[in-house]
Protein backbone atom coordinates (compact mmCIF):
# COMPACT_ATOMS: atom_id res chain seq x y z
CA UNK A 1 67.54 101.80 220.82
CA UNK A 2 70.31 99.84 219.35
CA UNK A 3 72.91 101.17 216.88
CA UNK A 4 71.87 99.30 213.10
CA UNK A 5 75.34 100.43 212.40
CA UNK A 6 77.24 98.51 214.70
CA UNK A 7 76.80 95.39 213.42
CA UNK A 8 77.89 96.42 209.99
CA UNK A 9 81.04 97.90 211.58
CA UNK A 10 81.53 94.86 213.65
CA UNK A 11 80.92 92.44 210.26
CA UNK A 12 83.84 94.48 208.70
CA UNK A 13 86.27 94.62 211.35
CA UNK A 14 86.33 90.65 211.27
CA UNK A 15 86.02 90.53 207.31
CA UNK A 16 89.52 92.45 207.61
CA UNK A 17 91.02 90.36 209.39
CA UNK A 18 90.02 87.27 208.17
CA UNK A 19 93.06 85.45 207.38
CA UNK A 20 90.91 83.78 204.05
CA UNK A 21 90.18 87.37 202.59
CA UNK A 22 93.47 89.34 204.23
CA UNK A 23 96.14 89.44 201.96
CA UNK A 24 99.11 87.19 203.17
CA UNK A 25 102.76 89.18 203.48
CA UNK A 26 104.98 85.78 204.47
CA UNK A 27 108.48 85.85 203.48
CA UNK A 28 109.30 83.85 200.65
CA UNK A 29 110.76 80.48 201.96
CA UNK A 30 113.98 80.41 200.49
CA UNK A 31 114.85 83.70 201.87
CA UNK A 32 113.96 82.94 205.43
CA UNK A 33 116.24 80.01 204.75
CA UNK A 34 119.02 82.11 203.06
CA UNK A 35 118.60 84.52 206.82
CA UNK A 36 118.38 81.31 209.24
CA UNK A 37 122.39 80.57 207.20
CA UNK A 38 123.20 84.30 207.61
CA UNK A 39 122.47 84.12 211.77
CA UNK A 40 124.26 81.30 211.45
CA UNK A 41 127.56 82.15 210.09
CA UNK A 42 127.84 85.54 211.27
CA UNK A 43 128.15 86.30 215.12
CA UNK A 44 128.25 89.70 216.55
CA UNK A 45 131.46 91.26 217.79
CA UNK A 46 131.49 91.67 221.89
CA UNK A 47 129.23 94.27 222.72
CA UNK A 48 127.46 93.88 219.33
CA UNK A 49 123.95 93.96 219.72
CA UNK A 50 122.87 94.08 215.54
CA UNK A 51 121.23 90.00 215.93
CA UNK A 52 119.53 91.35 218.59
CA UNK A 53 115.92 91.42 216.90
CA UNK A 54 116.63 88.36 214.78
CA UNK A 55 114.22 85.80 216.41
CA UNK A 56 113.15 83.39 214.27
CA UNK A 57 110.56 82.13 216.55
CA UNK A 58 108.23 84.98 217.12
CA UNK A 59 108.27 88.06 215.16
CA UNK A 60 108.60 88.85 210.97
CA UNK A 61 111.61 89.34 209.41
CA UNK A 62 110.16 91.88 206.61
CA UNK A 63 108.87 94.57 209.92
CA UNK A 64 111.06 93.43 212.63
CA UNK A 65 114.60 92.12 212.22
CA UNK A 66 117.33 94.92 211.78
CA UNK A 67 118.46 95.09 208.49
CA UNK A 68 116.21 93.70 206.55
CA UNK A 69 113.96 95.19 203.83
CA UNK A 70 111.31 93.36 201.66
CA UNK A 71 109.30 94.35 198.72
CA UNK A 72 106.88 92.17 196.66
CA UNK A 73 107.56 89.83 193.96
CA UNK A 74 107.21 91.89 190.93
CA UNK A 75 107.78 89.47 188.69
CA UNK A 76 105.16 86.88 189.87
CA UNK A 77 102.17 88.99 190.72
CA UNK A 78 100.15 86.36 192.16
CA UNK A 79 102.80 85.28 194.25
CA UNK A 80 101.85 86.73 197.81
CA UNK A 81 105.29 86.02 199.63
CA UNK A 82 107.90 88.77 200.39
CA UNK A 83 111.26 89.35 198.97
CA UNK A 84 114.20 90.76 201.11
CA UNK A 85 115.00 93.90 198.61
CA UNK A 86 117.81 95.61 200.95
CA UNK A 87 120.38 93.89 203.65
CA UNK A 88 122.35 95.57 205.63
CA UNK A 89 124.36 93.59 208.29
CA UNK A 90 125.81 95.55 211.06
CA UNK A 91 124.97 99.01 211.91
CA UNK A 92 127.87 101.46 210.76
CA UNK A 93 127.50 103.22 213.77
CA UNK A 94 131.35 104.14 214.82
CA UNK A 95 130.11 103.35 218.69
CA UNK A 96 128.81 99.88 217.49
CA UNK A 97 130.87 96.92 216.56
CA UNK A 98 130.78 94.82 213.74
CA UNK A 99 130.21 91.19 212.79
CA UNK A 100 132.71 88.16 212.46
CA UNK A 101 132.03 85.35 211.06
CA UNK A 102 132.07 83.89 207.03
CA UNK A 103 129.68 84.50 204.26
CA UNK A 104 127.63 81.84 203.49
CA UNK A 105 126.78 80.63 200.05
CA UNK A 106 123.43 80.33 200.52
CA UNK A 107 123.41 84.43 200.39
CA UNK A 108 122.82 83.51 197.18
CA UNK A 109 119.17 82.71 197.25
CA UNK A 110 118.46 85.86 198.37
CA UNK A 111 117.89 86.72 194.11
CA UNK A 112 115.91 89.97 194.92
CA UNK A 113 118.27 91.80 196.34
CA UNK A 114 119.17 95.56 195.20
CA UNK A 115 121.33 96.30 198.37
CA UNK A 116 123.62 94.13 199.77
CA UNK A 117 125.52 96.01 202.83
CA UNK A 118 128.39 94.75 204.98
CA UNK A 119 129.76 97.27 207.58
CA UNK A 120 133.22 97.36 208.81
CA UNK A 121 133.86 94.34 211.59
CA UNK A 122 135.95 91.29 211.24
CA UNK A 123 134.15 88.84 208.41
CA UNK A 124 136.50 86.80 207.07
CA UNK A 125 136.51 84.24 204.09
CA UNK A 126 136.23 84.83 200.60
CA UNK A 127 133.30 86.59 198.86
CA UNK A 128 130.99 83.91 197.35
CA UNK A 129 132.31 83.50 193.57
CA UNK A 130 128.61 82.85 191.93
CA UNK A 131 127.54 86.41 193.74
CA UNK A 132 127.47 88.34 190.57
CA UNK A 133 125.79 85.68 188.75
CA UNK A 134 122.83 84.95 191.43
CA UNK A 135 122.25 88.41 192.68
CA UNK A 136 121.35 89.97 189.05
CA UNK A 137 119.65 92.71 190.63
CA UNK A 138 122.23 94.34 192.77
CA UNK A 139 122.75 98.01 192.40
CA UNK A 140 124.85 98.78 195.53
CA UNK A 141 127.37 95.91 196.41
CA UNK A 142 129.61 97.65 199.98
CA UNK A 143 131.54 95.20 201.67
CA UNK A 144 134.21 97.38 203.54
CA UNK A 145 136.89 97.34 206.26
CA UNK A 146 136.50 93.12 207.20
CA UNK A 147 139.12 91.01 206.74
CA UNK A 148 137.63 89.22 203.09
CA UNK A 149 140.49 87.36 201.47
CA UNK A 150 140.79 85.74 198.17
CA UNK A 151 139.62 86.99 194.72
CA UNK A 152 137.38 89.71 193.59
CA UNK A 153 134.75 87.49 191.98
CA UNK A 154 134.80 87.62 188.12
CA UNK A 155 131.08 87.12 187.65
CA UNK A 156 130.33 90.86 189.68
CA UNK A 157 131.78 92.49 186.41
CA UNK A 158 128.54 91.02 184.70
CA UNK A 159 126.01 92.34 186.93
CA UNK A 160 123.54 94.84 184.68
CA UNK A 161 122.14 96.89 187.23
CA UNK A 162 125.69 97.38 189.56
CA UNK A 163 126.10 101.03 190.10
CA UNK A 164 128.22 100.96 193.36
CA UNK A 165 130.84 98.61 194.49
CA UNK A 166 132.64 99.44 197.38
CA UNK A 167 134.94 96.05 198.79
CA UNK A 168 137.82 98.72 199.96
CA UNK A 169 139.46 97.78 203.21
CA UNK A 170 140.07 93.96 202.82
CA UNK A 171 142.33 91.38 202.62
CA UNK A 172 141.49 91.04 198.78
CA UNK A 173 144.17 89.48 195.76
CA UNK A 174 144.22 89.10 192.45
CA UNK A 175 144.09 90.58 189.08
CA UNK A 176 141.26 92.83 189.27
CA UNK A 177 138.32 91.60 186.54
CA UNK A 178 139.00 94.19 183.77
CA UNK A 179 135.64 93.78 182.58
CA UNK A 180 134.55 96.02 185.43
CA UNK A 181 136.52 99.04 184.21
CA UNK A 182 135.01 98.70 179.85
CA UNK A 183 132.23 99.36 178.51
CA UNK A 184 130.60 95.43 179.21
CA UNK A 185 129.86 97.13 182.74
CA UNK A 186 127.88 100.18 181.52
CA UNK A 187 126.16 100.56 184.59
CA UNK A 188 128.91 101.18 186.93
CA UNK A 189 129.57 104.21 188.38
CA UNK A 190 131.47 103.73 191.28
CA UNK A 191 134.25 101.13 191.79
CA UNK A 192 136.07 101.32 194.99
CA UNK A 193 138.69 98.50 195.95
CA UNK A 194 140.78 101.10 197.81
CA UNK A 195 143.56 99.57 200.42
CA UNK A 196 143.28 95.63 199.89
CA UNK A 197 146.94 95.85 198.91
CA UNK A 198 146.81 92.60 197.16
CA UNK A 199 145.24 93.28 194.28
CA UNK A 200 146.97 93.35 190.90
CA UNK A 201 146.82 93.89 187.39
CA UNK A 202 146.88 96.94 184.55
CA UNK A 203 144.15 99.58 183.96
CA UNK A 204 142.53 98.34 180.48
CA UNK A 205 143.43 100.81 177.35
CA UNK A 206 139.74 100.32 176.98
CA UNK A 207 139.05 102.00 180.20
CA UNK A 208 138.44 105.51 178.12
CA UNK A 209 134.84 104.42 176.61
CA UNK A 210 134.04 102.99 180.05
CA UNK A 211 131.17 105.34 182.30
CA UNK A 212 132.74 105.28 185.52
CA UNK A 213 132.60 108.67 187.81
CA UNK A 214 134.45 107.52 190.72
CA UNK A 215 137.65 105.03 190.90
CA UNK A 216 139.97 104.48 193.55
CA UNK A 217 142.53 101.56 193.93
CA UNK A 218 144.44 103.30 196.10
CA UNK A 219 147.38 101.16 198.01
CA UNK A 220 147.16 97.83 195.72
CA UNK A 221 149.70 96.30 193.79
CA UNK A 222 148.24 97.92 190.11
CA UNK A 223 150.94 98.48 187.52
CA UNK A 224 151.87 99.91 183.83
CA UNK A 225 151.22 102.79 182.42
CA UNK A 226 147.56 105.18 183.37
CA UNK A 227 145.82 104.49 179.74
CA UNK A 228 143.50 107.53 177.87
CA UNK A 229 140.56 107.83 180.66
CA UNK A 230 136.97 108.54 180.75
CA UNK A 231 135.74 111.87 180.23
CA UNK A 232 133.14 110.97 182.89
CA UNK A 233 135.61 110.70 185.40
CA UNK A 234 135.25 112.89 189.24
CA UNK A 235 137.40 111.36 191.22
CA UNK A 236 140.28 108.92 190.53
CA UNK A 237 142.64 107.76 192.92
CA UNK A 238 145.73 104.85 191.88
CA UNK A 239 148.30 106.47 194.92
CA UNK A 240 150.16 103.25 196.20
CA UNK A 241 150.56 101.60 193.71
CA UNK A 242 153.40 100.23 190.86
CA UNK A 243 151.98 102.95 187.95
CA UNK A 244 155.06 103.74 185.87
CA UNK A 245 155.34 105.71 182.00
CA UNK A 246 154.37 108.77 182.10
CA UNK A 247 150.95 110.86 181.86
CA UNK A 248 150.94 112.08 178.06
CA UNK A 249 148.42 108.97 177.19
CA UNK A 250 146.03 109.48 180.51
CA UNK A 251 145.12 113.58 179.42
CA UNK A 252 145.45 113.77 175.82
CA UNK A 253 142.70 114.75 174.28
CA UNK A 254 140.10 115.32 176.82
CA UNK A 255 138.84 117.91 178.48
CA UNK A 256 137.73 115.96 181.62
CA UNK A 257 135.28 118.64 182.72
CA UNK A 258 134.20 117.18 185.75
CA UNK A 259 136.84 115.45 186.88
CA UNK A 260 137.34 117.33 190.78
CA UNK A 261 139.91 114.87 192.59
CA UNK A 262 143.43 113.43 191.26
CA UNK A 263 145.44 111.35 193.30
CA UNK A 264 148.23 109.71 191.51
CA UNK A 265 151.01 109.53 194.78
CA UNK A 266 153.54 106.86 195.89
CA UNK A 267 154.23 105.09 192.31
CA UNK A 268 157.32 105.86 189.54
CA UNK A 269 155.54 107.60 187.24
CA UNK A 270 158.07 110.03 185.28
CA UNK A 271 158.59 112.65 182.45
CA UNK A 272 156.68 115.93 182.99
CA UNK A 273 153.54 116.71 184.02
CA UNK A 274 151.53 117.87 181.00
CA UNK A 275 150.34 121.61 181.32
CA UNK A 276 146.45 120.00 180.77
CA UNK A 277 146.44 119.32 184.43
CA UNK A 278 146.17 122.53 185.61
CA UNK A 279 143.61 123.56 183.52
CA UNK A 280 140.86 121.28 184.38
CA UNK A 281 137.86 123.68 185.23
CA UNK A 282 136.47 121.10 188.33
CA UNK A 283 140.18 120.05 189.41
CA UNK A 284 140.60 121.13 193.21
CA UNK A 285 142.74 118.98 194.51
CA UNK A 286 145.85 116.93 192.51
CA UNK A 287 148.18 114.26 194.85
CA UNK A 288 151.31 113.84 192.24
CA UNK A 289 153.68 113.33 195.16
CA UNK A 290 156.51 110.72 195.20
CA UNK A 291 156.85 110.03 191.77
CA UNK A 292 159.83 110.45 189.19
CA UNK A 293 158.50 113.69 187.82
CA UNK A 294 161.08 116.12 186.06
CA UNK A 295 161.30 118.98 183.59
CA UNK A 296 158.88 122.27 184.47
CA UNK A 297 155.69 123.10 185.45
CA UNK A 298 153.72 124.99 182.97
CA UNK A 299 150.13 126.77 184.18
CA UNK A 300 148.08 128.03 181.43
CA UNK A 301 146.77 131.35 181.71
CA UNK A 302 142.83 131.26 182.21
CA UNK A 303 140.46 134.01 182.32
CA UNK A 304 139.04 132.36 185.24
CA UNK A 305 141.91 131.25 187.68
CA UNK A 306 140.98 127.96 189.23
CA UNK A 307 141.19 128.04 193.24
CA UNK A 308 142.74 124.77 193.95
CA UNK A 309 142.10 123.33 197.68
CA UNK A 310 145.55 121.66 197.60
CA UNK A 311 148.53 120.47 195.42
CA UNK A 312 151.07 118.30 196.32
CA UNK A 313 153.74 117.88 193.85
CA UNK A 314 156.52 116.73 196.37
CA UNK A 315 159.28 113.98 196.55
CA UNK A 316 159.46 114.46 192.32
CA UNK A 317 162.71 116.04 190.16
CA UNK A 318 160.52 119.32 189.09
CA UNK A 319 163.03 121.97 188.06
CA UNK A 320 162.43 125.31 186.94
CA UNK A 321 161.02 128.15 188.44
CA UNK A 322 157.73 128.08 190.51
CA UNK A 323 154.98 128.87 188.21
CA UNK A 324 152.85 132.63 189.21
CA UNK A 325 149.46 130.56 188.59
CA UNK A 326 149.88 128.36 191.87
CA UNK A 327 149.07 130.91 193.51
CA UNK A 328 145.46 130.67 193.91
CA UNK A 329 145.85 126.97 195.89
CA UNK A 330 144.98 126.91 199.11
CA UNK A 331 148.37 124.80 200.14
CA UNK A 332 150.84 124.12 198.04
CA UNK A 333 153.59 121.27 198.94
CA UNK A 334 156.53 121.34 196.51
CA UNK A 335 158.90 120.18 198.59
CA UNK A 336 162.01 117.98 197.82
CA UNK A 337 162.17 119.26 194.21
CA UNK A 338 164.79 121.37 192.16
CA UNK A 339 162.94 124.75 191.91
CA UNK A 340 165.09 127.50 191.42
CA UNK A 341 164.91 131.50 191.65
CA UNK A 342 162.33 133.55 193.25
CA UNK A 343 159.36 132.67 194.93
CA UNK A 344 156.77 134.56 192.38
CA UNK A 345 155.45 137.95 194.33
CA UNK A 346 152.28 137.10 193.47
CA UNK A 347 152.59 133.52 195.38
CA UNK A 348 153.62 135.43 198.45
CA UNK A 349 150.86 137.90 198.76
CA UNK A 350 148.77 134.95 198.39
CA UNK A 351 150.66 134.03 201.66
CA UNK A 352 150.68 137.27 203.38
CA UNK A 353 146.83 137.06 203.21
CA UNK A 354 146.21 133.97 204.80
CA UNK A 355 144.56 132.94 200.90
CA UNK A 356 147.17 129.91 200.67
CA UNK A 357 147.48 128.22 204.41
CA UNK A 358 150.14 126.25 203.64
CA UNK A 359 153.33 126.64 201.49
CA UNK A 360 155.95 123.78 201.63
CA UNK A 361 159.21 124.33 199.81
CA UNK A 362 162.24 123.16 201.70
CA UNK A 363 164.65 121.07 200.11
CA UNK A 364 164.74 122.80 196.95
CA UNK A 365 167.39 125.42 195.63
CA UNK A 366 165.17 128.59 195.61
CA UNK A 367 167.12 132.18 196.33
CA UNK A 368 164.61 134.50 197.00
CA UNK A 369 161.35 134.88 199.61
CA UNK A 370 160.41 138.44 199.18
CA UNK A 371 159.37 140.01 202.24
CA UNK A 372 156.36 141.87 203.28
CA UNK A 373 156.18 144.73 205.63
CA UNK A 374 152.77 142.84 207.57
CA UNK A 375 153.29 139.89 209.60
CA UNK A 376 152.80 136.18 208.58
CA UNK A 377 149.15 135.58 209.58
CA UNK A 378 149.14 132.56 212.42
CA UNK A 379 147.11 130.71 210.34
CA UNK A 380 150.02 130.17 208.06
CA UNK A 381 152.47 127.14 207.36
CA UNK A 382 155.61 128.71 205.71
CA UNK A 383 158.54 126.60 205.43
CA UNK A 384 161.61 127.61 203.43
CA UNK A 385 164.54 125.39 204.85
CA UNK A 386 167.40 124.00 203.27
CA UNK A 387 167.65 126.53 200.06
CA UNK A 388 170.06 128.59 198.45
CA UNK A 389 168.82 131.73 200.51
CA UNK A 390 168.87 133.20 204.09
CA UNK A 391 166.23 131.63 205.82
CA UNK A 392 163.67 134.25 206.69
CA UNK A 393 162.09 134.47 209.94
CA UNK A 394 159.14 133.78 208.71
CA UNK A 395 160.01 130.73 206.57
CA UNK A 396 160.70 129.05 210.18
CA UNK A 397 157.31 127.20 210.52
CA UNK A 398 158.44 123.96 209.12
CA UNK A 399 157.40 120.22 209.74
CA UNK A 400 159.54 118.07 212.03
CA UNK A 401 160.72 115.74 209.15
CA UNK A 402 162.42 119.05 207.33
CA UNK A 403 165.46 118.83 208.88
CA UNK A 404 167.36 120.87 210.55
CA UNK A 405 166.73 124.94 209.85
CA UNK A 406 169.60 125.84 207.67
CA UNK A 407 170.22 126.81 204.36
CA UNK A 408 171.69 124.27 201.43
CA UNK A 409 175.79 124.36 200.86
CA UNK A 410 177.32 126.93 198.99
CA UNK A 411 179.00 124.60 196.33
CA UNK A 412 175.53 123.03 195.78
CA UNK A 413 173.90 126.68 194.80
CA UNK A 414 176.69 127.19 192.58
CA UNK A 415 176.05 123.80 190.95
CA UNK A 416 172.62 123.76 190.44
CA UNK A 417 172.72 127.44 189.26
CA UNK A 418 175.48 126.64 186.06
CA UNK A 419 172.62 124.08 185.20
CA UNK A 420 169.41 126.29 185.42
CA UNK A 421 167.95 123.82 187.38
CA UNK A 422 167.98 120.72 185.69
């Protein structure tokens, strides 16, 4: 006797797959257009395989080319085409290479995008100018390590959802929109434009009220003075750069309780280095290396010593003595300065028990290492050259740009000594 199920199941295996009552996922016309111009201008690097899956011909972009992600048109529920949501071009894999090619203006039409990806190759070309102003739903702009010339595009600065923008590793020039770093880009979080070199312009005084967490424009062509900054700040990074003034503007008046990473190397800023800096609860590691930095360090006593990773406060005029409360960083560079006196005991039991790795301080006018009875852990990177002491053994394990193991002249001791340092 026959099943009387079967036909049922039979009648609603081909009602599913009717192609009048199955709902249609095509992509949305002008987005397969705006990815036939993509595959166009952009090739794959030898050995690149990332176009691989692109076939236009036979196969759906939304479930089979790499890269591409679609979601539904929100905004038009009756619509039944696909919108690419997220594209990533290239892989990112360090194994893989990258594309070459130019960005196409036509990127453009793709106006539901929330991720827009461009891994490290050799694009070249300018970013498209009207990006910001097509692409209003972009969250994550990364275009980094290609060879993009030309402008950072004003309009991105205007972009409401934009929490990361990452073009770092170009070719880029130009003032940088200040717009990106006030309030008019609440959104922003992240703004990395890190090694373009080209790029120019000040840090707005309005860049306090802005929201950002994490800045870096390291190795550009930035100048003036560091205004008052965010109190939202982690990480900021303006090494390489043309900063002058000073830093009593940039930490007056806030606390900056989160702020974990300062990197202010390689630019003329002078006068002293306010005693605020080291007392930033999150602050682990501070770059103030190669500046014009003179006067004394000052570390305010805390009830709860911060444990640095690393300071660097070499290459500067810093005269004084070497403040006790360094001694709790990991490695401490203060090299090429015009410290004076004793090395605090306290910063050489820190030494002695492998708690600070590294602890530069040739090239200054110190006259005293006190020594310890227990050996200099291996682990260790002592280097006293060039002071106004006798080089301890132990003081030996210096760089090969120190010089030559020796201590300073006599008459230059005397000098600095009549002086107090300064």
């Amino acid at each position: 006797m026959a099943n009387p199920r079967y036909p049922l199941c039979l009648l609603f295996l081909l009602l599913s797959f009717s192609p009048s009552l199955q709902q249609q996922t095509f992509l949305h016309p002008l987005d397969l257009s705006s990815l036939h111009d993509l595959r166009t201008s952009l090739q794959g690097l030898p050995g690149s395989k990332f176009f691989s899956s692109w076939d236009f011909s036979n196969g759906d972009p939304c479930t089979t080319f790499t890269g591409v992600v679609c979601s539904r048109d929100d905004e038009n529920p009756s619509s039944q085409g696909l919108r690419v949501s997220v594209l990533t071009l290239g892989t990112g894999l360090t194994d893989s290479p990258g594309l070459t090619g130019t960005l196409p203006d036509s990127i453009c039409s793709l106006t539901y995008l929330s991720v827009l990806v461009l891994y490290p190759g050799q694009v070249t070309g300018s970013i498209p100018s009207s990006l910001g102003s097509c692409l209003r739903r972009l969250r994550l702009l990364s275009m980094t390590n290609n060879l993009l010339t030309g402008p950072v595009p004003d309009s991105l600065a205007g972009l409401p959802d934009l929490h990361t923008l990452d073009l770092s590793n170009n070719r880029l020039s130009g003032p940088i929109p200040p717009s990106l770093l006030l309030p008019s880009s609440p959104s922003l979080k992240v703004l990395i434009l890190s090694n373009n070199g080209g790029l120019t312009g000040e840090i707005p005084a309005g860049f306090s009220t802005s929201q950002i967490l994490h800045l870096d424009l390291t190795h550009n062509s930035i100048y003036g003075e560091l205004p008052m900054l965010p109190a939202t700040l982690r990480y900021l990074s303006v090494a390489q750069n043309n900063m002058c003034g000073t830093l009593e503007t940039a930490f007056s008046g806030t606390t900056f309780p989160d702020l974990e990473f300062l990197d202010l190397s390689m630019n003329t800023i002078s006068g002293q280095i306010p005693s605020h800096v080291f007392s930033l609860p999150s602050l682990t590691s501070i770059f103030l290396d190669r500046n014009n930095f003179t006067g004394t360090i000052t570390v305010p006593a805390s009830k709860t010593p911060i444990s640095w990773t690393i300071i660097d406060l070499s290459h500067n005029g810093i005269s004084g003595q070497i403040p006790a409360g360094l001694a709790s960083a990991g490695a401490l560079y203060l090299n090429s300065n015009r410290f004076i006196g004793s090395v605090p005991h306290r910063m050489v039991q820190s030494i002695y028990t492998g708690q600070m790795t590294t602890f530069y301080a040739q090239h200054n006018f110190l006259t005293e290492f006190p020594t310890q009875p227990d050996p200099l852990p291996d682990s260790v990177a002592l280097c006293l050259s060039y002071n106004c002491m006798v080089l301890p053994l132990a003081g030996a394990n210096c760089p090969m740009n120190a010089g030559p193991l020796q201590s300073r002249p006599q008459e230059q001791c005397i000098s600095i000594a009549s002086t107090g340092g300064d």
